[in-house]
Protein backbone atom coordinates (compact mmCIF):
# COMPACT_ATOMS: atom_id res chain seq x y z
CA UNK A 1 0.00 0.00 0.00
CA UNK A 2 1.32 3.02 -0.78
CA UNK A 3 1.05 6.55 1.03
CA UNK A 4 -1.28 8.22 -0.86
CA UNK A 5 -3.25 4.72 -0.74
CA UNK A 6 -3.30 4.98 3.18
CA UNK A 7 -4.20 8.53 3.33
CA UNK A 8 -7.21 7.87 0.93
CA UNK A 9 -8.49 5.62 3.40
CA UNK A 10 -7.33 7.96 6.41
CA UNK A 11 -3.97 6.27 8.04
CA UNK A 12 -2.49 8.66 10.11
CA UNK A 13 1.07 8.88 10.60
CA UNK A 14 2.32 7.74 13.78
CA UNK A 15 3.75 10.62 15.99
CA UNK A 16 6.14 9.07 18.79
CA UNK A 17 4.29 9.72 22.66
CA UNK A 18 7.02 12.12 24.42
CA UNK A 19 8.20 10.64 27.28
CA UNK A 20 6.78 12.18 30.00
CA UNK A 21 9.49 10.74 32.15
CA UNK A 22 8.94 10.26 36.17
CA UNK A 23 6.23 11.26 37.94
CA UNK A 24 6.04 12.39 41.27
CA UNK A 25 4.71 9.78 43.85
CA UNK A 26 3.32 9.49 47.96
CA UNK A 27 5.39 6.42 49.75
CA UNK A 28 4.12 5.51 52.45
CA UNK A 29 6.59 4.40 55.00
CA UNK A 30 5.35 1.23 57.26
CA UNK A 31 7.17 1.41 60.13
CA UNK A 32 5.49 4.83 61.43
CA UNK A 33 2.81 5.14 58.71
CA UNK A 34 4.53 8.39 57.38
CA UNK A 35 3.50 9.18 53.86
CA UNK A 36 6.21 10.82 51.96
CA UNK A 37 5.62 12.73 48.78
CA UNK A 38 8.44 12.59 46.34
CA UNK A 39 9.33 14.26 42.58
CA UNK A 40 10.06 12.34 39.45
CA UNK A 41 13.70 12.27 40.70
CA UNK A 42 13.21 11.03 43.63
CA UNK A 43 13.44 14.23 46.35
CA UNK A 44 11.25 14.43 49.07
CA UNK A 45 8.69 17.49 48.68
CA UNK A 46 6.88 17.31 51.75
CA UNK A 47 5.44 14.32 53.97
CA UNK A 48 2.16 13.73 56.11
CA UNK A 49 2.66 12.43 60.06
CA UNK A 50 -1.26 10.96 60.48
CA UNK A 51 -0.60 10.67 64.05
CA UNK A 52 0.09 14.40 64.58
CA UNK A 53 -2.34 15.71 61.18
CA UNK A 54 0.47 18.01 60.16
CA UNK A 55 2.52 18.07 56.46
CA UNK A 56 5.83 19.01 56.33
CA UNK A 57 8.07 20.35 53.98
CA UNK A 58 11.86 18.69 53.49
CA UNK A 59 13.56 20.65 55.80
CA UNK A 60 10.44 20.26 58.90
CA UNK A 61 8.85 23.60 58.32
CA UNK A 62 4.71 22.95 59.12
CA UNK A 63 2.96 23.61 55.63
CA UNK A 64 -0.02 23.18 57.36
CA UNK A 65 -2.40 20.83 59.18
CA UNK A 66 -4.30 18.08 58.00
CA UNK A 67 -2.39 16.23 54.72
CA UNK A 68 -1.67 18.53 52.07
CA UNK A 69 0.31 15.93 49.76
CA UNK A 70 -2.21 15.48 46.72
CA UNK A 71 -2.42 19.03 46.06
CA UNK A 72 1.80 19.43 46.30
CA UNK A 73 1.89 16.47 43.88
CA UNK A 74 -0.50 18.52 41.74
CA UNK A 75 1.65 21.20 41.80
CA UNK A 76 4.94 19.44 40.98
CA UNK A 77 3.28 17.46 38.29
CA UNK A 78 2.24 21.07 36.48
CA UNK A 79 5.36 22.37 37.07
CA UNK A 80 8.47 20.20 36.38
CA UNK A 81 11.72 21.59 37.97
CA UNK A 82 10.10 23.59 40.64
CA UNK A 83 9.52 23.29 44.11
CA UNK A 84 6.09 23.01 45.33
CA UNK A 85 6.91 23.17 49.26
CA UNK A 86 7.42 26.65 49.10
CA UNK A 87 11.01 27.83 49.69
CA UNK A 88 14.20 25.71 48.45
CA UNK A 89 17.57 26.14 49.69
């Protein structure tokens, strides 16, 4: 078949998916029930303590209480390279 035979019958060329690459992630840790959020590469963004409600960024600063992980994960997924936490340093 040639190619003006497959786009008569409406073959569409085949564009290659980008690679989105990692994605960022919640662990949760069993020994204490901690649930870590993490970026494609792996750093820790923030993490959730159930036992005391309160989310963390990396370095212990309170983001807030109650777990705000999904809506950091949001965030880094929109935003590849940043920092959702807040500050860096």
């Amino acid at each position: 078949m040639t190619l003006s035979e497959r786009a008569k019958i409406g073959f569409k060329k085949k564009e290659p998916k980008s690679d989105p690459g990692p994605q960022p992630r919640l662990i949760q840790r069993t020994s204490d029930g901690v649930i870590e959020a993490r970026d494609g590469q792996g750093r820790l963004l923030a993490h959730f303590n159930p036992k005391t409600n309160e989310t963390r960024d990396p370095r212990g600063d309170l983001i807030g209480m109650g777990n705000r992980l999904p809506r950091l994960l949001q965030q880094a997924a929109k935003a590849p390279g940043s920092h959702p936490g807040g500050r860096q340093g």
